[in-house]
N, C-alpha and C. Protein backbone atom coordinates (compact mmCIF):
# COMPACT_ATOMS: atom_id res chain seq x y z
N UNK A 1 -12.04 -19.11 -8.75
CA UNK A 1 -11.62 -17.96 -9.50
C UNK A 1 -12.69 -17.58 -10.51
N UNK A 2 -13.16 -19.16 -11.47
CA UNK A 2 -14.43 -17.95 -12.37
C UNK A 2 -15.30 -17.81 -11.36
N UNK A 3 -15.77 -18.30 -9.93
CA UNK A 3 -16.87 -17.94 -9.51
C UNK A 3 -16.83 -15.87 -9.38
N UNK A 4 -15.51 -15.60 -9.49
CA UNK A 4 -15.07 -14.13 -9.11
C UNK A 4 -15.20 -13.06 -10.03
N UNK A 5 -14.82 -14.09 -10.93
CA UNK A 5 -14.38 -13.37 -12.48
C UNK A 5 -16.13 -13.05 -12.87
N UNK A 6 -16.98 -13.91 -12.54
CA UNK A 6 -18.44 -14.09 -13.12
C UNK A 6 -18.73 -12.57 -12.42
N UNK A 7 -19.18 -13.08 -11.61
CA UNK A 7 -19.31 -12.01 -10.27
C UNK A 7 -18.92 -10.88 -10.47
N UNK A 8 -17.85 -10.15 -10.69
CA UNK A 8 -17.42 -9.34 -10.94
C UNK A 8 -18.08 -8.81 -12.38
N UNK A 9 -17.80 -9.36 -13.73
CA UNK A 9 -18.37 -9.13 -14.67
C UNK A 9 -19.75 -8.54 -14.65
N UNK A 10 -20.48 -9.49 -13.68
CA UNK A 10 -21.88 -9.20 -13.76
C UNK A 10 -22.12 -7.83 -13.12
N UNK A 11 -21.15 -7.56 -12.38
CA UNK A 11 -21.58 -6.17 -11.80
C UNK A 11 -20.94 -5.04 -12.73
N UNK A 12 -20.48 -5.64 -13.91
CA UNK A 12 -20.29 -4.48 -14.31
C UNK A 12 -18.54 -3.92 -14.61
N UNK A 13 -18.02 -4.62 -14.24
CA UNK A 13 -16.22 -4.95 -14.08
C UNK A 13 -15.44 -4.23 -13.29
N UNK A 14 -14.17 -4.08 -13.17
CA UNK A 14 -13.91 -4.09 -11.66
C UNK A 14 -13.93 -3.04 -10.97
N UNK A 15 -13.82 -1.80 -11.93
CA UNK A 15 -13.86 -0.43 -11.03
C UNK A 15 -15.79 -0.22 -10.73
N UNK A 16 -16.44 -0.84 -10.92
CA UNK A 16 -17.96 -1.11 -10.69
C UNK A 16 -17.74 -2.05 -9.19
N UNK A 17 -17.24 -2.81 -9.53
CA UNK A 17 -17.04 -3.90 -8.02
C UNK A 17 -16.27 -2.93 -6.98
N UNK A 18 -15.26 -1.86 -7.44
CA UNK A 18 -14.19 -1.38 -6.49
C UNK A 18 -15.33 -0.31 -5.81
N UNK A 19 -16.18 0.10 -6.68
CA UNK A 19 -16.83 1.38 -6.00
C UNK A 19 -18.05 0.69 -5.24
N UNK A 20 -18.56 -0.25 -6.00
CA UNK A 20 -19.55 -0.79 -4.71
C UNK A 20 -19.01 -1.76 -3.32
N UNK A 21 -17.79 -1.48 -3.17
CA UNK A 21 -16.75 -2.44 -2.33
C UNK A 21 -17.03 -3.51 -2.01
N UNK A 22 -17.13 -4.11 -3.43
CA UNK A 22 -17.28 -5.68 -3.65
C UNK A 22 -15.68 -6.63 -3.33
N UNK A 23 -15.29 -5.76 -3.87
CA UNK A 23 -13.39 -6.20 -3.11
C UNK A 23 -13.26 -6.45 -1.79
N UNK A 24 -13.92 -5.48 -1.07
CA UNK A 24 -13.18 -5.09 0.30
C UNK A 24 -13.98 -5.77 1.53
N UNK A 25 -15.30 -6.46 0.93
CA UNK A 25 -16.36 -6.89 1.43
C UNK A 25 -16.21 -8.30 1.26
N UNK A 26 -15.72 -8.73 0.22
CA UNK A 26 -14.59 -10.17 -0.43
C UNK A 26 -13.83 -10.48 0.91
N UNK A 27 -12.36 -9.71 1.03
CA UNK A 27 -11.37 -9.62 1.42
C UNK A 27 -11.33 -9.46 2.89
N UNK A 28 -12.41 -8.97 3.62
CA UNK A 28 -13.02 -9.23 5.13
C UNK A 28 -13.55 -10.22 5.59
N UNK A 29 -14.26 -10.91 4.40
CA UNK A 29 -14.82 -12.05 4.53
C UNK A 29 -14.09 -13.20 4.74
N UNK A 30 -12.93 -13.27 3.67
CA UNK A 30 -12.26 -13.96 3.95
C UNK A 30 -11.34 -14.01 5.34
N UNK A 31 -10.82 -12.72 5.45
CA UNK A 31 -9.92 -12.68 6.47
C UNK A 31 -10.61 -13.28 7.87
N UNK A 32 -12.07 -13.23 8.01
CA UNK A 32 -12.79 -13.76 9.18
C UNK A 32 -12.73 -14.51 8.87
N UNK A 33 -13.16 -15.67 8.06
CA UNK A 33 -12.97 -16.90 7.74
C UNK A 33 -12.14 -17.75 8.22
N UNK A 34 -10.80 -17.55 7.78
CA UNK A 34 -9.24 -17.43 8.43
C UNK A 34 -9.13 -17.69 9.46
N UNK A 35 -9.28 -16.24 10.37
CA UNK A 35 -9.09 -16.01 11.80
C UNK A 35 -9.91 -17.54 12.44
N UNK A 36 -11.16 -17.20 12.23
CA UNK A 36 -11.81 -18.22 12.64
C UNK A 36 -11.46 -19.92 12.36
N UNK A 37 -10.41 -20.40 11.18
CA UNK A 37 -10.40 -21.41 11.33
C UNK A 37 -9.17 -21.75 11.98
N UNK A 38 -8.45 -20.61 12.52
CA UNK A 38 -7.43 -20.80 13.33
C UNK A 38 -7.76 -20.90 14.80
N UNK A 39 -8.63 -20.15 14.70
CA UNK A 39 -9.32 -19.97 16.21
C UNK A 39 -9.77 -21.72 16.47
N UNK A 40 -10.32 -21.96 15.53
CA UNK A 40 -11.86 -23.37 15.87
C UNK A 40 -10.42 -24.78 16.08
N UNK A 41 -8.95 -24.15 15.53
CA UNK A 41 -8.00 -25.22 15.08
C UNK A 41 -8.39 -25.78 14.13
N UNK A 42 -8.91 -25.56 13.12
CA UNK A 42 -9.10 -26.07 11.71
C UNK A 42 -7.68 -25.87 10.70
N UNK A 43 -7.27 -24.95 11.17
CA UNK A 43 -5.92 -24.32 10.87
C UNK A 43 -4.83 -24.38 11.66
N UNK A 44 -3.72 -24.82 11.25
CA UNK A 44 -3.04 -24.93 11.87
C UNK A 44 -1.90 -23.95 11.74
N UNK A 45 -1.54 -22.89 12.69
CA UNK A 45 -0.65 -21.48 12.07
C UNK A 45 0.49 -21.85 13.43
N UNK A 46 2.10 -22.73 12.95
CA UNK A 46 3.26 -22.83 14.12
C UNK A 46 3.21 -21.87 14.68
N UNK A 47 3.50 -21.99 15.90
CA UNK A 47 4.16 -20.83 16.82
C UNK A 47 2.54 -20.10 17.02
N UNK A 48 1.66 -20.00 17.01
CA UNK A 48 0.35 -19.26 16.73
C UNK A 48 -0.88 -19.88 17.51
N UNK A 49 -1.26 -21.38 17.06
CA UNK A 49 -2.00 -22.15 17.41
C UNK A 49 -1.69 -23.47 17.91
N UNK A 50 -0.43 -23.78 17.36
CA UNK A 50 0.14 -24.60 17.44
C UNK A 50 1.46 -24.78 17.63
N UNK A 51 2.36 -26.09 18.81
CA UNK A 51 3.74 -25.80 18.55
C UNK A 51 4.30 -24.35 19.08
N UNK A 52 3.91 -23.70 19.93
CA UNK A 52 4.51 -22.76 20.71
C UNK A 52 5.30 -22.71 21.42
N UNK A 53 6.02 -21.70 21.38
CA UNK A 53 7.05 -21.73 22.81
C UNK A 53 6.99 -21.88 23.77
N UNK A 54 7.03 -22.14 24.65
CA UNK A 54 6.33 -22.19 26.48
C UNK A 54 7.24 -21.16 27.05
N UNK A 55 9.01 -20.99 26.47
CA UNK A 55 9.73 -19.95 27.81
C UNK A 55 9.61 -19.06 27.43
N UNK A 56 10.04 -18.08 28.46
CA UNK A 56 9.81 -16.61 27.82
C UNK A 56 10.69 -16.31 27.22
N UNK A 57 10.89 -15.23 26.07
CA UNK A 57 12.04 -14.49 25.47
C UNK A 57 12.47 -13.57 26.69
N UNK A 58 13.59 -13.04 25.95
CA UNK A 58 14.25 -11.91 26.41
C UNK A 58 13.36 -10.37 26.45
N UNK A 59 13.11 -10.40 25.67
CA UNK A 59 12.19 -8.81 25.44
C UNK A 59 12.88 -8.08 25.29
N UNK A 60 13.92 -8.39 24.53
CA UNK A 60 14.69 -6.71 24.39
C UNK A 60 14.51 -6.82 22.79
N UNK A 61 14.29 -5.63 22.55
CA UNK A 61 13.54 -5.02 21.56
C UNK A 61 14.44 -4.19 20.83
N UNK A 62 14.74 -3.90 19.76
CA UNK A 62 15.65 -3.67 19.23
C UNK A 62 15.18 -2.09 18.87
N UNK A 63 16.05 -1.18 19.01
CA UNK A 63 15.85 0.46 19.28
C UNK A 63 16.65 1.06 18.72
N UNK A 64 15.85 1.50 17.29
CA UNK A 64 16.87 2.19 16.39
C UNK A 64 17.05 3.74 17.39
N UNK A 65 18.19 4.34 16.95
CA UNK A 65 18.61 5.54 17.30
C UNK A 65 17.76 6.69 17.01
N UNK A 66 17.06 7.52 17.52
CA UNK A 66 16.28 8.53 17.17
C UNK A 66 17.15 9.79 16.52
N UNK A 67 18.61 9.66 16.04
CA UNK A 67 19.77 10.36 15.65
C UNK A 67 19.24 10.01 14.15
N UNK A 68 18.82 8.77 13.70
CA UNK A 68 18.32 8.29 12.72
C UNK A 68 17.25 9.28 11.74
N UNK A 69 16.35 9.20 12.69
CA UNK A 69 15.14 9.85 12.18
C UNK A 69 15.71 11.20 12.09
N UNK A 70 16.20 11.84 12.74
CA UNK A 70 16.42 13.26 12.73
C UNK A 70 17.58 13.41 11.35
N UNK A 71 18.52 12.52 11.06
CA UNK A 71 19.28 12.78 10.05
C UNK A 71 18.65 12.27 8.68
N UNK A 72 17.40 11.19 8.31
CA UNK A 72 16.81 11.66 7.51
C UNK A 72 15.87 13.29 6.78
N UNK A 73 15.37 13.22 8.02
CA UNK A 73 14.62 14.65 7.64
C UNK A 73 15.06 15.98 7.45
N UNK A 74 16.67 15.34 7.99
CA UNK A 74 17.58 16.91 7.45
C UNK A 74 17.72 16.63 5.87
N UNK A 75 18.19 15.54 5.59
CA UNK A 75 17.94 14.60 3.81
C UNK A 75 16.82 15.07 3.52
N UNK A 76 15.87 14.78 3.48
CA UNK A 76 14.90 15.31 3.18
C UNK A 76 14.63 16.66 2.81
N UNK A 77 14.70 17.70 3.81
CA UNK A 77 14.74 19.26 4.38
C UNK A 77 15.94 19.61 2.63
N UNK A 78 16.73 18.62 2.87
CA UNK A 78 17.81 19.41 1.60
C UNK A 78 17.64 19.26 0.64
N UNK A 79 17.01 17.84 0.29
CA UNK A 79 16.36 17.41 -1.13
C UNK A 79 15.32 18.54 -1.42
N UNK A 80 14.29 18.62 -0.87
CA UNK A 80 13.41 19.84 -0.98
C UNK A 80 13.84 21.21 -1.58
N UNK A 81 15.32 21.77 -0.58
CA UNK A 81 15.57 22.90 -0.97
C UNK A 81 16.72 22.92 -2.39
N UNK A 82 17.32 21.74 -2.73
CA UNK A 82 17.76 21.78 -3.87
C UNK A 82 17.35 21.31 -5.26
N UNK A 83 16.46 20.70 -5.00
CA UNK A 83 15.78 20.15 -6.34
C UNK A 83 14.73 21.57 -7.57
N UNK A 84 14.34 20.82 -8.08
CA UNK A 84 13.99 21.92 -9.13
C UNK A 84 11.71 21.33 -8.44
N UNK A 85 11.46 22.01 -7.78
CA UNK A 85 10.21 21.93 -7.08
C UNK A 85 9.41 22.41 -8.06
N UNK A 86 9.12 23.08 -9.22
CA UNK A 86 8.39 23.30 -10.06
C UNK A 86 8.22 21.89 -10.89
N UNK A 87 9.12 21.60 -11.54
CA UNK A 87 9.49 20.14 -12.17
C UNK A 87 8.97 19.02 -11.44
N UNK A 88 9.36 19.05 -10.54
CA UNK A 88 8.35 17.80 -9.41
C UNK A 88 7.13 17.97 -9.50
N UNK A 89 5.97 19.12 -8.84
CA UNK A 89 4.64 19.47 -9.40
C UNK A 89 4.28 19.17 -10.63
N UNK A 90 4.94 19.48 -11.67
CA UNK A 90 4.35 19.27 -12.62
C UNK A 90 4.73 17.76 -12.97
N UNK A 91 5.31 16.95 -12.68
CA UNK A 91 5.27 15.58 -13.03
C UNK A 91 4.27 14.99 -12.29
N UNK A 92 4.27 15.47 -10.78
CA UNK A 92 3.44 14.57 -9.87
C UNK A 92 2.27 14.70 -10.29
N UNK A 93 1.83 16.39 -11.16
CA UNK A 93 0.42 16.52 -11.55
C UNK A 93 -0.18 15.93 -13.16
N UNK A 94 0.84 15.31 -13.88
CA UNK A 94 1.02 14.37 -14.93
C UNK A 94 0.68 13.17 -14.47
N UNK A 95 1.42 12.64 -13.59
CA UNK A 95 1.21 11.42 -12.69
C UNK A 95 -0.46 10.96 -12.38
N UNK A 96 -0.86 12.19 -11.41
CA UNK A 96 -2.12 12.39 -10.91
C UNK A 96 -3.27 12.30 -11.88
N UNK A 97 -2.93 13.16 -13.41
CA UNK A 97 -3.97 13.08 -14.39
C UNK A 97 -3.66 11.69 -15.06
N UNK A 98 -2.58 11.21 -15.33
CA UNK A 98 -2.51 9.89 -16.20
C UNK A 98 -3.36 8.72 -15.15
N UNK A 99 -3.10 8.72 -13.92
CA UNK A 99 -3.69 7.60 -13.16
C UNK A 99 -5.02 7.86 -13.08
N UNK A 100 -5.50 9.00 -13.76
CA UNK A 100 -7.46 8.73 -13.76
C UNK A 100 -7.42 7.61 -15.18
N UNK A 101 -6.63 7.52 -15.70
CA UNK A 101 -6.60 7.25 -17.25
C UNK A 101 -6.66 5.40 -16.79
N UNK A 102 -6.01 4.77 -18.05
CA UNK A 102 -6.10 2.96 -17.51
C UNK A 102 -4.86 2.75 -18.30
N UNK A 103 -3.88 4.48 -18.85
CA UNK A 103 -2.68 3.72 -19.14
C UNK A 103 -1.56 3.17 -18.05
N UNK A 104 -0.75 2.34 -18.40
CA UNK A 104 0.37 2.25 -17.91
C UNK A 104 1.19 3.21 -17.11
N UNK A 105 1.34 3.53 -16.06
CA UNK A 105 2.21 4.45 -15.29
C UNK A 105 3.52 4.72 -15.10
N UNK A 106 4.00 3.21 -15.70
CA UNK A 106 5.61 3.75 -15.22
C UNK A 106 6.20 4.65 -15.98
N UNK A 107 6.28 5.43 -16.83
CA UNK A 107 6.80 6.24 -17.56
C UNK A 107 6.52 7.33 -16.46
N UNK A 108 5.60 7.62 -16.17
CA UNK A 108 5.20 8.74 -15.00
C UNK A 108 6.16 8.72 -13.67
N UNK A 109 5.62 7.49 -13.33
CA UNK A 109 6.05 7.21 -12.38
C UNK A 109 8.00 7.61 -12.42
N UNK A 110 8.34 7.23 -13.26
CA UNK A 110 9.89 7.59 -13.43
C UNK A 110 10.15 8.53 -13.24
N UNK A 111 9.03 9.35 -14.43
CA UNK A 111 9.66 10.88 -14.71
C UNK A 111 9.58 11.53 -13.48
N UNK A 112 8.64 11.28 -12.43
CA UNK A 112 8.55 11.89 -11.25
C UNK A 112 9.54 11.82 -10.24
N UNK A 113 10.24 10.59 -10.13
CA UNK A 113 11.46 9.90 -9.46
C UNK A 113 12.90 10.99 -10.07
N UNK A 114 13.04 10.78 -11.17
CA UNK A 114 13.84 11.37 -12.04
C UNK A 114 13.77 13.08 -11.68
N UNK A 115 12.89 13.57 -11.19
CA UNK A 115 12.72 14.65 -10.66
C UNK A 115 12.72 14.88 -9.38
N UNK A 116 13.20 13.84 -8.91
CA UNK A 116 13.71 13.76 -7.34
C UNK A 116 11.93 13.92 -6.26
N UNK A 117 10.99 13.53 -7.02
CA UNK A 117 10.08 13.50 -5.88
C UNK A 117 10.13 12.44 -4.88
N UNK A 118 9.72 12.58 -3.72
CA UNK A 118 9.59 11.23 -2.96
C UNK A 118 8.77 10.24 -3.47
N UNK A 119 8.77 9.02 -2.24
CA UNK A 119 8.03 8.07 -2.39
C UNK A 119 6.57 8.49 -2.28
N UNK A 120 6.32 9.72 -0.69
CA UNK A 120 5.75 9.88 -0.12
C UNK A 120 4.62 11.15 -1.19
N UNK A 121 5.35 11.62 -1.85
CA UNK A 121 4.56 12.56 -2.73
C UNK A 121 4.10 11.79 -3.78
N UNK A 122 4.57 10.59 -4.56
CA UNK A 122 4.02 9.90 -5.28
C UNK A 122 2.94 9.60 -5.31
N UNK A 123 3.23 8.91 -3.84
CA UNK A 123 1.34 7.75 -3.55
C UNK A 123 0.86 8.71 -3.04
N UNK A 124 0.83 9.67 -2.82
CA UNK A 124 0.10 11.47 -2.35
C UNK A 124 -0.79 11.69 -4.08
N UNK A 125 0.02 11.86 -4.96
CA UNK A 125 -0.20 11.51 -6.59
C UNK A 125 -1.43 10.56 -6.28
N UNK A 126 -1.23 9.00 -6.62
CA UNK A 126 -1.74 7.95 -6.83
C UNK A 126 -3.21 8.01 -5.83
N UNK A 127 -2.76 8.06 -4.90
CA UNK A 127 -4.11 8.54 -3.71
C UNK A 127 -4.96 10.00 -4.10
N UNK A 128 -4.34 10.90 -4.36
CA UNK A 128 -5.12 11.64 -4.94
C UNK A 128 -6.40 11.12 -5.90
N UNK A 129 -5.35 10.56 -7.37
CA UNK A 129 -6.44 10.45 -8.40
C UNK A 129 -7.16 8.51 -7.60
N UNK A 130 -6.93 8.20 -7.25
CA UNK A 130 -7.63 6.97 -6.45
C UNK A 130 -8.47 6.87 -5.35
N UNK A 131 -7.57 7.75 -4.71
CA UNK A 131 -8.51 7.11 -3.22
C UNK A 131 -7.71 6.31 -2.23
N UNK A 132 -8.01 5.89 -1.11
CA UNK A 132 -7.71 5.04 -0.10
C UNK A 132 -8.47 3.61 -0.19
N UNK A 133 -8.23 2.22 -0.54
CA UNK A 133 -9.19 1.02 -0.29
C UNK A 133 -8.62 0.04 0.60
């Protein structure tokens, strides 16, 4: 951990590490690492590498109703047309400017909820002022 903490510091701290994708270059590394010591059996992962099943399952796969999906997005479709859609914008665009900031979000984050925005417009918010990593 200080080898990380050093590391990091030295470059400058973490949104310096996030933009030179010192994180993400970390976090691949490791994940090969991993793979590979499961692969070599250095690792031992049940059911995976080890300790497997030999019979076959059933394969039946469990199949939500596509009645499902269609009766959310009518939810949806209505939330949209009854909510106060000015009030949402302007929270989500509160949201959007506070998350360039390094305060605390949940107050935002609420007020935006509280205004009936989605999940999906939120992290639309958050991704905006962020990015994808």
């Amino acid at each position: 951990m200080w080898k990380y903490l050093n590391q990091i510091e030295k470059m400058g701290g973490a949104v310096k590490a996030i933009e030179s994708g010192y994180f993400q270059a970390e976090i691949g590394k490791s994940a090969y690492e991993y793979q590979r010591a499961i692969e070599e059996r250095r690792k031992i992962v049940v059911g995976v590498n080890d300790f497997e099943v030999q019979e076959k399952g059933e394969g039946n796969l469990f199949q939500i109703d596509p009645s499902v999906r269609e009766d959310q997005v009518e939810r949806l479709k209505k939330l949209r047309a009854s909510r106060n859609n000015d009030a949402v914008r302007v929270t989500l665009d509160r949201l959007r400017h506070e998350a360039l900031g390094g305060d605390n979000l949940m107050t935002f984050i609420m007020d935006a909820v509280e205004s009936y925005a989605t999940v999906g417009e939120i992290s639309d918010a958050l991704r905006a002022a962020w990015g994808s990593y």
